[in-house]
PDB file of N, CA and C in Angstrom:
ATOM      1  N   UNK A   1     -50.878  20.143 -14.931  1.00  0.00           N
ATOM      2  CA  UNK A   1     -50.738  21.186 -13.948  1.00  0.00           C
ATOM      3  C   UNK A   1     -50.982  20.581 -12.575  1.00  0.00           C
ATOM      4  N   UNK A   2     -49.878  20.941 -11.239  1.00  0.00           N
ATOM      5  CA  UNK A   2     -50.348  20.532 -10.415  1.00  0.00           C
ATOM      6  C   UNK A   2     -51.117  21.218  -9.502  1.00  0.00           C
ATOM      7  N   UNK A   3     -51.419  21.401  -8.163  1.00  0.00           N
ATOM      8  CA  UNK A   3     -51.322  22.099  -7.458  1.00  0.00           C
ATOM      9  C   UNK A   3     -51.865  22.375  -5.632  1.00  0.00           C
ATOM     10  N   UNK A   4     -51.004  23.411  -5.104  1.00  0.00           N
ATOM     11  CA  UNK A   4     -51.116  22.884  -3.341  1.00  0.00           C
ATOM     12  C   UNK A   4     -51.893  24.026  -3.035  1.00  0.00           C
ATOM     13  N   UNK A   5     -52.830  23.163  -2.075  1.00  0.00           N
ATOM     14  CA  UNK A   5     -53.956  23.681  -1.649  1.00  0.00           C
ATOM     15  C   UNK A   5     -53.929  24.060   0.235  1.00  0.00           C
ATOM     16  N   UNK A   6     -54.078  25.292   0.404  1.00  0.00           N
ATOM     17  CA  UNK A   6     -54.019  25.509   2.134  1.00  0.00           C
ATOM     18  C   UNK A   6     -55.336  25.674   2.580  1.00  0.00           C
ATOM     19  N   UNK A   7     -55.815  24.693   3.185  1.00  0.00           N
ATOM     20  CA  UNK A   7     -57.144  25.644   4.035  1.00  0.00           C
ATOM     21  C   UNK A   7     -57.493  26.180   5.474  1.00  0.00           C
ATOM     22  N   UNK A   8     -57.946  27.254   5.763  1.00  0.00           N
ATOM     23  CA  UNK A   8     -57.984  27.534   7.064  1.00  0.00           C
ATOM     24  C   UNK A   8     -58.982  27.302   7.953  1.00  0.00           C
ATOM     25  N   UNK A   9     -59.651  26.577   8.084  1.00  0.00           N
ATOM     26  CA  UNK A   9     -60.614  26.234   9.021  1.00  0.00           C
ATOM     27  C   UNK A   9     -61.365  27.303   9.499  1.00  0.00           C
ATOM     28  N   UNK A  10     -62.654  27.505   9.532  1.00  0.00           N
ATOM     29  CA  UNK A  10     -63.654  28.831  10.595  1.00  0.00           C
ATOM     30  C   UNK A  10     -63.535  28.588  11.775  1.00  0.00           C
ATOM     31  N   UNK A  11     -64.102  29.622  12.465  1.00  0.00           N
ATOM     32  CA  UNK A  11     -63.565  29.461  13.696  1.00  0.00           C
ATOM     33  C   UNK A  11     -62.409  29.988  14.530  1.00  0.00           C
ATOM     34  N   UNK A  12     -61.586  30.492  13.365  1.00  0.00           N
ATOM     35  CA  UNK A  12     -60.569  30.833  14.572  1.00  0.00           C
ATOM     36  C   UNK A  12     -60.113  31.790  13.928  1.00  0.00           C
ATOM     37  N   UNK A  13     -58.938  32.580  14.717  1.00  0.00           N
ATOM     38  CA  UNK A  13     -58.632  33.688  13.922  1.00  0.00           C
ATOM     39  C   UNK A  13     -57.888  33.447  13.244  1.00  0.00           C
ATOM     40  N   UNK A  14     -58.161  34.897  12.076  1.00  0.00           N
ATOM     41  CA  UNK A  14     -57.632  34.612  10.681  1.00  0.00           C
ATOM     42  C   UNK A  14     -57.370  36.097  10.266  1.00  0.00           C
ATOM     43  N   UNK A  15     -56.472  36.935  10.127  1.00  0.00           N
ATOM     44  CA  UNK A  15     -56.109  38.143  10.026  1.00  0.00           C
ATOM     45  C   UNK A  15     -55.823  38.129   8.731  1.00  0.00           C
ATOM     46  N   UNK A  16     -56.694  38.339   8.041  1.00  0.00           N
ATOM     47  CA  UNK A  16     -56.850  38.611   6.708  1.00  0.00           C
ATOM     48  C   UNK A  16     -55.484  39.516   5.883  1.00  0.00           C
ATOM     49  N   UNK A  17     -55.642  41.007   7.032  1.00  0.00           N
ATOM     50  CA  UNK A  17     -54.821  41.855   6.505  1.00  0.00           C
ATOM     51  C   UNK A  17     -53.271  41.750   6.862  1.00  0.00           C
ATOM     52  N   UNK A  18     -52.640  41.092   7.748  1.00  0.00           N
ATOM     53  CA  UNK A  18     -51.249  40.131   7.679  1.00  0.00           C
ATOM     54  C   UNK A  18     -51.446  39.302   6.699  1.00  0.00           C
ATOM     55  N   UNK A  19     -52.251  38.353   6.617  1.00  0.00           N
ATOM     56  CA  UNK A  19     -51.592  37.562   5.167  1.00  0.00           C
ATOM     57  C   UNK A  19     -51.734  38.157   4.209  1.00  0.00           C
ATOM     58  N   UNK A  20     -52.619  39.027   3.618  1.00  0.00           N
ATOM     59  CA  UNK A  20     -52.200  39.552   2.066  1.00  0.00           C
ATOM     60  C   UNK A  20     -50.560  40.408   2.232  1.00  0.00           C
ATOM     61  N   UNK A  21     -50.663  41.347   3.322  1.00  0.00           N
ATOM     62  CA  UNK A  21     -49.506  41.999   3.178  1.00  0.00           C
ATOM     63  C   UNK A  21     -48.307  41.661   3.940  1.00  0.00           C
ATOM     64  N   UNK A  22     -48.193  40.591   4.301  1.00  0.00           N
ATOM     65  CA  UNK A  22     -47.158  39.950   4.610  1.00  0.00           C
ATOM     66  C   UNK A  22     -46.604  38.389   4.632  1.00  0.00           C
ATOM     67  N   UNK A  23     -47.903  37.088   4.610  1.00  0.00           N
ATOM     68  CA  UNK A  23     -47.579  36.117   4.648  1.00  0.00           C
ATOM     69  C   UNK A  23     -47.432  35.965   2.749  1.00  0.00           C
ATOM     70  N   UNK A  24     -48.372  36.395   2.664  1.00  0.00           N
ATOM     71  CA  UNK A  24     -48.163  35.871   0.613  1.00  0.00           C
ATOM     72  C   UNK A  24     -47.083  36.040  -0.119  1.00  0.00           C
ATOM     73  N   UNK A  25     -46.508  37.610   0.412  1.00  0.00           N
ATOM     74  CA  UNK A  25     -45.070  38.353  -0.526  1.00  0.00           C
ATOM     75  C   UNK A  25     -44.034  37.096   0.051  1.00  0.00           C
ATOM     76  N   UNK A  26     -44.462  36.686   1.398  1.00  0.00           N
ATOM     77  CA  UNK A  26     -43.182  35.896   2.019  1.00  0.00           C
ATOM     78  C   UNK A  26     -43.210  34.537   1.263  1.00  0.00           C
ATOM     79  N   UNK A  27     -44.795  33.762   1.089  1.00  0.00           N
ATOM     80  CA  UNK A  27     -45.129  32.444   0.347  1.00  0.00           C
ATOM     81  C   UNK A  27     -44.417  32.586  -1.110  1.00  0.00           C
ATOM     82  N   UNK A  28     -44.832  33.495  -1.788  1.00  0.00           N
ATOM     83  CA  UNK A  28     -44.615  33.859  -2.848  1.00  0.00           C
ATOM     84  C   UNK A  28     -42.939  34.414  -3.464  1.00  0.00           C
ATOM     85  N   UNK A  29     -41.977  35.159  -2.104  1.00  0.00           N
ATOM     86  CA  UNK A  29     -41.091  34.845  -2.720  1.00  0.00           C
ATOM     87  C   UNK A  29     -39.901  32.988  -2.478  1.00  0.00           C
ATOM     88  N   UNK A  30     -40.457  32.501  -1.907  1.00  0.00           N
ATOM     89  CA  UNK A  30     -40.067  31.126  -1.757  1.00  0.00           C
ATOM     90  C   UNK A  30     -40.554  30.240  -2.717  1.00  0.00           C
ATOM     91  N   UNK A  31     -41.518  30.248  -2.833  1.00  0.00           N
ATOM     92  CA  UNK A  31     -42.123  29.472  -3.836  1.00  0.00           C
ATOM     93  C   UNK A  31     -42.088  29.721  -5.434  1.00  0.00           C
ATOM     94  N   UNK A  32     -42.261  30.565  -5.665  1.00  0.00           N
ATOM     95  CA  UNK A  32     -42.534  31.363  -7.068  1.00  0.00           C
ATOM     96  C   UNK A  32     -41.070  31.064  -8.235  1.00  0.00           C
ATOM     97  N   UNK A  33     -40.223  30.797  -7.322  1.00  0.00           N
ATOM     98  CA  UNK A  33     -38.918  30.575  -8.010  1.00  0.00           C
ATOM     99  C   UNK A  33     -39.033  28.820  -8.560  1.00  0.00           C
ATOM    100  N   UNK A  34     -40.202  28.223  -8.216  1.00  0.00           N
ATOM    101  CA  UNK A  34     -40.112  26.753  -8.774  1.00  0.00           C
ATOM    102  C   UNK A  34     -41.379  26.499  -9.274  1.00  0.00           C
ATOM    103  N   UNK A  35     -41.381  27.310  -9.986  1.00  0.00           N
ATOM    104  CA  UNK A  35     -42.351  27.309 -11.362  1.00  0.00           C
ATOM    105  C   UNK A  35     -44.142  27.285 -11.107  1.00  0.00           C
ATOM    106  N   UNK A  36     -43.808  28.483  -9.738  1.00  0.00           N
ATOM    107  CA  UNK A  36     -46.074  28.797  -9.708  1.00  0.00           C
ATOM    108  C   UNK A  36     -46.229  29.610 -10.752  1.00  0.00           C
ATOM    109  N   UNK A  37     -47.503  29.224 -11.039  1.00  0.00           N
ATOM    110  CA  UNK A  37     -48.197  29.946 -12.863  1.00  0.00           C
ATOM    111  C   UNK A  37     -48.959  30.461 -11.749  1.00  0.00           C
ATOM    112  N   UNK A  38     -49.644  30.473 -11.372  1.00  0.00           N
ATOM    113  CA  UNK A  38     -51.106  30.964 -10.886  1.00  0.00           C
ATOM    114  C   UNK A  38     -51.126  30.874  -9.150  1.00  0.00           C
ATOM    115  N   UNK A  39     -51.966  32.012  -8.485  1.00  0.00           N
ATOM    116  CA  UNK A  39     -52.208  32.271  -6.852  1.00  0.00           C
ATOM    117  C   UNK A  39     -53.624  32.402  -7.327  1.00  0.00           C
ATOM    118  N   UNK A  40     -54.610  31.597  -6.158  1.00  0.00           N
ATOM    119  CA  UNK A  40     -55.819  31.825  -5.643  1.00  0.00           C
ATOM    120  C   UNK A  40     -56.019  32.038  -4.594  1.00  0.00           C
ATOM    121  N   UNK A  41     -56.922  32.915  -3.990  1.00  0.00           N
ATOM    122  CA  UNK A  41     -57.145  32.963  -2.278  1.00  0.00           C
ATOM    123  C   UNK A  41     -58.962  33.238  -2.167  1.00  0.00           C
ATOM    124  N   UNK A  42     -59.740  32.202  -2.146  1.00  0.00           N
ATOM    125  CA  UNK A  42     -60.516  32.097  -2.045  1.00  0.00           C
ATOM    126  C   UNK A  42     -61.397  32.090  -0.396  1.00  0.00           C
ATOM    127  N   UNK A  43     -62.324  33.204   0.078  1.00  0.00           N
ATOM    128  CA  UNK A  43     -62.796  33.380   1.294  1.00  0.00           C
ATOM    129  C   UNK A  43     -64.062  33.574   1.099  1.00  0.00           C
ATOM    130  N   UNK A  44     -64.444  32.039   2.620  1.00  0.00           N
ATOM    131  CA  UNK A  44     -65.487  31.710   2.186  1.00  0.00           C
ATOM    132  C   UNK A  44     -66.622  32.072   2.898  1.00  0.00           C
ATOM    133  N   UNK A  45     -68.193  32.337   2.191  1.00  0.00           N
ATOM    134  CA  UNK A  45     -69.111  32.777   3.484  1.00  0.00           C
ATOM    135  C   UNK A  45     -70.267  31.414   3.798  1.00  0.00           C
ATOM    136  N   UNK A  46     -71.170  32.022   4.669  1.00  0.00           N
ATOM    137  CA  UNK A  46     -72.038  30.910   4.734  1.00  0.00           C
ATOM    138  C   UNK A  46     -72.631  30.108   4.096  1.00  0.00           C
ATOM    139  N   UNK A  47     -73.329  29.221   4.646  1.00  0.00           N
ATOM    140  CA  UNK A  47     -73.806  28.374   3.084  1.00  0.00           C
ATOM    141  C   UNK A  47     -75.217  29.121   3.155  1.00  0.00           C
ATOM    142  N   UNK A  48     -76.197  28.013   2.326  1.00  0.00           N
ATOM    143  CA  UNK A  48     -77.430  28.491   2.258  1.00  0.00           C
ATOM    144  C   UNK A  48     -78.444  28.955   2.669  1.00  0.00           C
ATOM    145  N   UNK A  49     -77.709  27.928   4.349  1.00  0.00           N
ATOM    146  CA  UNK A  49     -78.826  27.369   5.239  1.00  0.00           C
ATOM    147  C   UNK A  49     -78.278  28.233   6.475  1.00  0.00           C
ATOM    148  N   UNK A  50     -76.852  29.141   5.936  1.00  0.00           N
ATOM    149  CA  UNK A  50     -76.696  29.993   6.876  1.00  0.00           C
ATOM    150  C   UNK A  50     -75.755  29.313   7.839  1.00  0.00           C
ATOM    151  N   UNK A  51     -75.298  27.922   7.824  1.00  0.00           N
ATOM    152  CA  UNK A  51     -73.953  27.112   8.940  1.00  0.00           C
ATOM    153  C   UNK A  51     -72.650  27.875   8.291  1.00  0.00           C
ATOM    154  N   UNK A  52     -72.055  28.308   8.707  1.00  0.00           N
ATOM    155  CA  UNK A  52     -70.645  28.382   8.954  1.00  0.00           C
ATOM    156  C   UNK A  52     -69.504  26.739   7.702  1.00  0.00           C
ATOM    157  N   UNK A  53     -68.782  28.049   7.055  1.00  0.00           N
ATOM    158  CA  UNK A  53     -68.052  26.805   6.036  1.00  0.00           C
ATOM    159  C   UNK A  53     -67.243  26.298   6.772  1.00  0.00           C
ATOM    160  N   UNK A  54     -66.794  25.147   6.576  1.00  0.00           N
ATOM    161  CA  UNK A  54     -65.757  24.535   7.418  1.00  0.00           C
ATOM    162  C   UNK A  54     -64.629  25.199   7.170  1.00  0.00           C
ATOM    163  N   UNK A  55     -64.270  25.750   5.898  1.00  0.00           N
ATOM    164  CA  UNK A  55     -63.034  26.407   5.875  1.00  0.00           C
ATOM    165  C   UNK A  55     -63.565  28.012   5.456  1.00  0.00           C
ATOM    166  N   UNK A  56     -62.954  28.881   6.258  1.00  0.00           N
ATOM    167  CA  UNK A  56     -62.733  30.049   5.774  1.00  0.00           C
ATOM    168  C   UNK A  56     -62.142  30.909   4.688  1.00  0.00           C
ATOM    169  N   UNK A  57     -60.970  30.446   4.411  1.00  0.00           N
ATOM    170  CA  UNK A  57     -60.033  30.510   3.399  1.00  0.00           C
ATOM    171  C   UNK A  57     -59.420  29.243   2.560  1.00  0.00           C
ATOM    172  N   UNK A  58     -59.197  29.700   1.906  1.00  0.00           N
ATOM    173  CA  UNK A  58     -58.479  28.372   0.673  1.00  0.00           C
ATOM    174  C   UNK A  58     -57.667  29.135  -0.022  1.00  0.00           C
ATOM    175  N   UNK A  59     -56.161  29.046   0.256  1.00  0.00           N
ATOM    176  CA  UNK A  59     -54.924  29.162  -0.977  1.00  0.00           C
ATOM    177  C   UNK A  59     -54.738  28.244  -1.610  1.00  0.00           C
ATOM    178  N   UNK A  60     -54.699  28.554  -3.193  1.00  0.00           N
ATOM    179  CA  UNK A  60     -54.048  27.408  -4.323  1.00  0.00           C
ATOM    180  C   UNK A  60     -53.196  28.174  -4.682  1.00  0.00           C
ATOM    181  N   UNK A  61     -52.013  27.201  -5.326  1.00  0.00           N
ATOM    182  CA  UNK A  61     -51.210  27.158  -5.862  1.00  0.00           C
ATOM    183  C   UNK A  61     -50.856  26.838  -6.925  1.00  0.00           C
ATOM    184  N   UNK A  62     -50.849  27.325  -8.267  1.00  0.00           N
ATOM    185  CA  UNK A  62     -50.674  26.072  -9.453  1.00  0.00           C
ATOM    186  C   UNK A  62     -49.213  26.349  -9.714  1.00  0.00           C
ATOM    187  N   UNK A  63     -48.978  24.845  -9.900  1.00  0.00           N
ATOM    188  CA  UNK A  63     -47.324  24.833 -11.090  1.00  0.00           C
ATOM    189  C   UNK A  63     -47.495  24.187 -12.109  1.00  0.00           C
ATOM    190  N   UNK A  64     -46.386  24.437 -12.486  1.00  0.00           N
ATOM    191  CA  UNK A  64     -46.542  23.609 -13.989  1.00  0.00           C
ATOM    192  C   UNK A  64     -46.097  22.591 -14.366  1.00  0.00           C
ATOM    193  N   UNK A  65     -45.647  21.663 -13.201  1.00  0.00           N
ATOM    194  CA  UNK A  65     -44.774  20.527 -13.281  1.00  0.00           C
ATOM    195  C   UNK A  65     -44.993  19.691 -12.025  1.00  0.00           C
ATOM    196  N   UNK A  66     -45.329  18.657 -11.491  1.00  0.00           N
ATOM    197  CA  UNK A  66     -45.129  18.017 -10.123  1.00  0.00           C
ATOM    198  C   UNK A  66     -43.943  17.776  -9.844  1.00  0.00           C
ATOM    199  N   UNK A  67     -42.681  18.055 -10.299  1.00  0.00           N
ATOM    200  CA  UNK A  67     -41.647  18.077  -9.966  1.00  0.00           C
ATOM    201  C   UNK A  67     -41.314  19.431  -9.159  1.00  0.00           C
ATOM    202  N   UNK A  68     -41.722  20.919  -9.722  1.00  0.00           N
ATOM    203  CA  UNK A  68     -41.841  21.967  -9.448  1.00  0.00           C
ATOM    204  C   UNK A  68     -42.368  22.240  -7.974  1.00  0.00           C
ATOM    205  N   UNK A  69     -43.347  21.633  -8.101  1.00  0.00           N
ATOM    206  CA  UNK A  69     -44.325  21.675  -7.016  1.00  0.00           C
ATOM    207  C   UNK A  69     -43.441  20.732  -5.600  1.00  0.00           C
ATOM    208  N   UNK A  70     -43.107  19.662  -6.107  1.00  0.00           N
ATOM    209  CA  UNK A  70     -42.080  18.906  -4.742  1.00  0.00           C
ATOM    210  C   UNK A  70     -41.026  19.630  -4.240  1.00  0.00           C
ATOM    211  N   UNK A  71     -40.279  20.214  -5.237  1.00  0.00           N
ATOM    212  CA  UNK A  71     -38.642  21.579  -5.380  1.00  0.00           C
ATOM    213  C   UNK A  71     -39.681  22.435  -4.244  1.00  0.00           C
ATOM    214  N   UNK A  72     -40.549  22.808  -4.311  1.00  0.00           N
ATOM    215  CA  UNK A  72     -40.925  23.759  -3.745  1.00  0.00           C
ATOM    216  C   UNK A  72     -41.599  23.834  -2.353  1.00  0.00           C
ATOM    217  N   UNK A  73     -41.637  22.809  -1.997  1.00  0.00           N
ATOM    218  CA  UNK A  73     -42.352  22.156  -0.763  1.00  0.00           C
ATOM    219  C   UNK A  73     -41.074  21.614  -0.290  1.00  0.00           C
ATOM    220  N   UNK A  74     -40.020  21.318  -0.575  1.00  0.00           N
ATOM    221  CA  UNK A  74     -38.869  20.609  -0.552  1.00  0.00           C
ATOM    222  C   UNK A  74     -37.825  22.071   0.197  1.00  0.00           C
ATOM    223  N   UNK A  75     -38.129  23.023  -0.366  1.00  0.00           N
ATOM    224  CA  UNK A  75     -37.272  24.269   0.058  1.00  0.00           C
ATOM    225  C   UNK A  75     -36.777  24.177   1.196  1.00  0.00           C
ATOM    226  N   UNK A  76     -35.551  24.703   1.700  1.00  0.00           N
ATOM    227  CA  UNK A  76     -35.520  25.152   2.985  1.00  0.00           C
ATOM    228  C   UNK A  76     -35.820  26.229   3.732  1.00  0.00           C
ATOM    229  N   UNK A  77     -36.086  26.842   2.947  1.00  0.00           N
ATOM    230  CA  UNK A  77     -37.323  27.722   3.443  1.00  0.00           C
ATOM    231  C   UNK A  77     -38.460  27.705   3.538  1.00  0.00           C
ATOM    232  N   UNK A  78     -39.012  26.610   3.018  1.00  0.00           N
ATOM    233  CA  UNK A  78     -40.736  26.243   3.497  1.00  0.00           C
ATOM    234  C   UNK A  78     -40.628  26.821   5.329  1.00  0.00           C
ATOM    235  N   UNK A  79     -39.735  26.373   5.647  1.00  0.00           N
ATOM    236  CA  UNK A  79     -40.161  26.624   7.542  1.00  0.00           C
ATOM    237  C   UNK A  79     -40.055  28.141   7.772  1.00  0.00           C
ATOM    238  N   UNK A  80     -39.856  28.895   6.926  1.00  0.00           N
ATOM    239  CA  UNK A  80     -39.951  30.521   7.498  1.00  0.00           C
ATOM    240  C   UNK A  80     -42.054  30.928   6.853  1.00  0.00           C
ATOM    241  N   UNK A  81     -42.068  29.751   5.715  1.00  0.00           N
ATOM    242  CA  UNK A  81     -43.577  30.056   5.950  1.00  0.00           C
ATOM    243  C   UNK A  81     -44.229  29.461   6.874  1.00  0.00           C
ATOM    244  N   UNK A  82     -44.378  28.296   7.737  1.00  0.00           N
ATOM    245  CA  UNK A  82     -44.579  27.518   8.394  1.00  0.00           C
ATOM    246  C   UNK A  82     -44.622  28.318   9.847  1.00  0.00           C
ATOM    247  N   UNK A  83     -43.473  28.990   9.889  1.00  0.00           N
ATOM    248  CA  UNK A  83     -43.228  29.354  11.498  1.00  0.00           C
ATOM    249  C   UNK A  83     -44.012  30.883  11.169  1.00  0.00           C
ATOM    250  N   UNK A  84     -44.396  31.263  10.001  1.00  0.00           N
ATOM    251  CA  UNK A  84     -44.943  33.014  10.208  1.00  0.00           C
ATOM    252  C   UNK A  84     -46.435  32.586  10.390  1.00  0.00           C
ATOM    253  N   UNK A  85     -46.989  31.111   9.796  1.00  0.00           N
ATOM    254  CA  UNK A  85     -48.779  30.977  10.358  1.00  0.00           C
ATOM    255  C   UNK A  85     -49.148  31.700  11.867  1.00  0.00           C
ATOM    256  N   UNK A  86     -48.783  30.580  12.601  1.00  0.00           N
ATOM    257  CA  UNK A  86     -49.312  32.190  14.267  1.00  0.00           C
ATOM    258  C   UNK A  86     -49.174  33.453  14.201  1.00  0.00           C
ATOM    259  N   UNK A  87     -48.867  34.014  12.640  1.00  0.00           N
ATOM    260  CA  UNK A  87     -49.124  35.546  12.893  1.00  0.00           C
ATOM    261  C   UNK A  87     -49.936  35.861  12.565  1.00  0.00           C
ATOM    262  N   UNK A  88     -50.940  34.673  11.564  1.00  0.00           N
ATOM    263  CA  UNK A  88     -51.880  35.662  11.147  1.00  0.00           C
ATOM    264  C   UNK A  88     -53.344  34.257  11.435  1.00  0.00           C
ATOM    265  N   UNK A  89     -52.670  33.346  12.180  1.00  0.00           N
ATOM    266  CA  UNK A  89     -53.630  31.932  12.485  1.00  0.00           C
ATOM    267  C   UNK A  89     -53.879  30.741  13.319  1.00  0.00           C
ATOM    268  N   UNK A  90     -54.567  31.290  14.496  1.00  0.00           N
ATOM    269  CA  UNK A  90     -54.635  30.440  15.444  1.00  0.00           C
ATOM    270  C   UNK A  90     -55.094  28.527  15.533  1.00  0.00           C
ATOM    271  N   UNK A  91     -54.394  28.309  14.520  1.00  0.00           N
ATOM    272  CA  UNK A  91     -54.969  26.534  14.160  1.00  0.00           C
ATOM    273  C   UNK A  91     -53.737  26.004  13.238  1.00  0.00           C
ATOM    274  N   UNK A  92     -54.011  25.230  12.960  1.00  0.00           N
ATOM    275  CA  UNK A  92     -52.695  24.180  12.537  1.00  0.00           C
ATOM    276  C   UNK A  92     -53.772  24.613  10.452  1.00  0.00           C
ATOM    277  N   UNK A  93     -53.589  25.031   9.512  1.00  0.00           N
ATOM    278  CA  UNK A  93     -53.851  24.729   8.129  1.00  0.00           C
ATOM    279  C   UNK A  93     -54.017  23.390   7.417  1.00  0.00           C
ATOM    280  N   UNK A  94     -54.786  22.671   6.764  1.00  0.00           N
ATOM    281  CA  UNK A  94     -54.578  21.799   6.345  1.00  0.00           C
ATOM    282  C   UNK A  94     -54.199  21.915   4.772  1.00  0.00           C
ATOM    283  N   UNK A  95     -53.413  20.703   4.563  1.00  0.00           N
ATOM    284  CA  UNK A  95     -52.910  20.880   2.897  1.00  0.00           C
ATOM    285  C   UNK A  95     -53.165  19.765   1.840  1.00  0.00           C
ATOM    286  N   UNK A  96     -53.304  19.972   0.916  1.00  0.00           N
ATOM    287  CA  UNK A  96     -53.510  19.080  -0.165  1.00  0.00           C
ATOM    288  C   UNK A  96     -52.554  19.246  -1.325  1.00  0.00           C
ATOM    289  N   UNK A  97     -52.270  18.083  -1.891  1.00  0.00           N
ATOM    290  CA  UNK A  97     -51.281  18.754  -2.973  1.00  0.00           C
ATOM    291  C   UNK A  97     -52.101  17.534  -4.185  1.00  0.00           C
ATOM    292  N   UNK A  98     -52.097  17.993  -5.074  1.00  0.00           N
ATOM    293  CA  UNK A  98     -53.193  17.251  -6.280  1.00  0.00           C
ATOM    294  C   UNK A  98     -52.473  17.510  -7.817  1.00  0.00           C
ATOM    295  N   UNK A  99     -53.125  16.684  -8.428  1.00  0.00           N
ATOM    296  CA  UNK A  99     -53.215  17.472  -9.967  1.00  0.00           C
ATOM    297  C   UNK A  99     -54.344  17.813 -10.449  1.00  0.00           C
ATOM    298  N   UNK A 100     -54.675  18.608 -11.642  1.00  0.00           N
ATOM    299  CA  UNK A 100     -55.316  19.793 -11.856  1.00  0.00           C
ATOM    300  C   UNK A 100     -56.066  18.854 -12.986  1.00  0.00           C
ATOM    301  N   UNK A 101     -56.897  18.481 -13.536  1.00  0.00           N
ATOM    302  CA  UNK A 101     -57.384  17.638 -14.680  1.00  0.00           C
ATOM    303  C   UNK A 101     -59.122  18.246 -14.647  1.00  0.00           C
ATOM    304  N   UNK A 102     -58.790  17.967 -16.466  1.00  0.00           N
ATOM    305  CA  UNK A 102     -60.295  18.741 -17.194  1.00  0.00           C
ATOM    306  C   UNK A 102     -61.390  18.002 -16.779  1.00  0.00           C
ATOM    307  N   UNK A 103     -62.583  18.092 -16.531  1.00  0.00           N
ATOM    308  CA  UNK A 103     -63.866  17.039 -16.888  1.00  0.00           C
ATOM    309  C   UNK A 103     -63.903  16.198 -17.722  1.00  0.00           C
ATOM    310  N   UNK A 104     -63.971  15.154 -17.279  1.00  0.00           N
ATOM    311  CA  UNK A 104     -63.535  13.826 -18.751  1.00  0.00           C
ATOM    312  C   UNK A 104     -62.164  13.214 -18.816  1.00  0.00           C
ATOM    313  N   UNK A 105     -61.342  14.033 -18.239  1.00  0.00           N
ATOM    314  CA  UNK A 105     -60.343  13.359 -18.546  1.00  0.00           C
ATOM    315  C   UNK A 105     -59.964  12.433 -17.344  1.00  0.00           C
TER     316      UNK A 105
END
């Protein structure tokens, strides 16, 4: 399993309620056609000690193939998700793209 990871940095704005109801349906119908199994959107709060997380948010992505996952980053429509971030995010996202492996292995 592979999968691409977005994070949003604290600090800046982050309009929660544009991306569920409008950046995801848009991520999701571009992407979803090259084989995502699974959406996470993980939002994050302080730590222990009470500092501020470096990232606020974290989208994953899983597919089921690293081929899937390239088709899909590969789209030509990746840039209609790309160009809708300033609607809901004042900072550039950072990305990771990985594979997914058990403990031990």
């Amino acid at each position: 399993m592979n999968v691409l990871r977005v994070g949003y940095k604290s600090g800046v704005r982050f309009d929660h309620a544009y991306y569920k109801s409008r950046h995801l349906p848009l991520a999701g119908s571009i992407m979803g056609p090259h084989g995502v199994t699974n959406v996470e959107v993980a939002t994050f709060a302080p730590g222990p000690d009470g500092a501020a997380p470096t990232y606020q948010v974290m989208f994953s992505a899983y597919f089921s193939s690293a081929s899937g996952l390239q088709a899909a980053l590969s789209d030509p429509r990746v840039a209609e998700i790309m160009g809708d971030v300033p609607n809901y995010f004042d900072g550039r996202p950072d990305m990771w793209v990985g594979e997914v492996t058990s403990p031990g292995n």
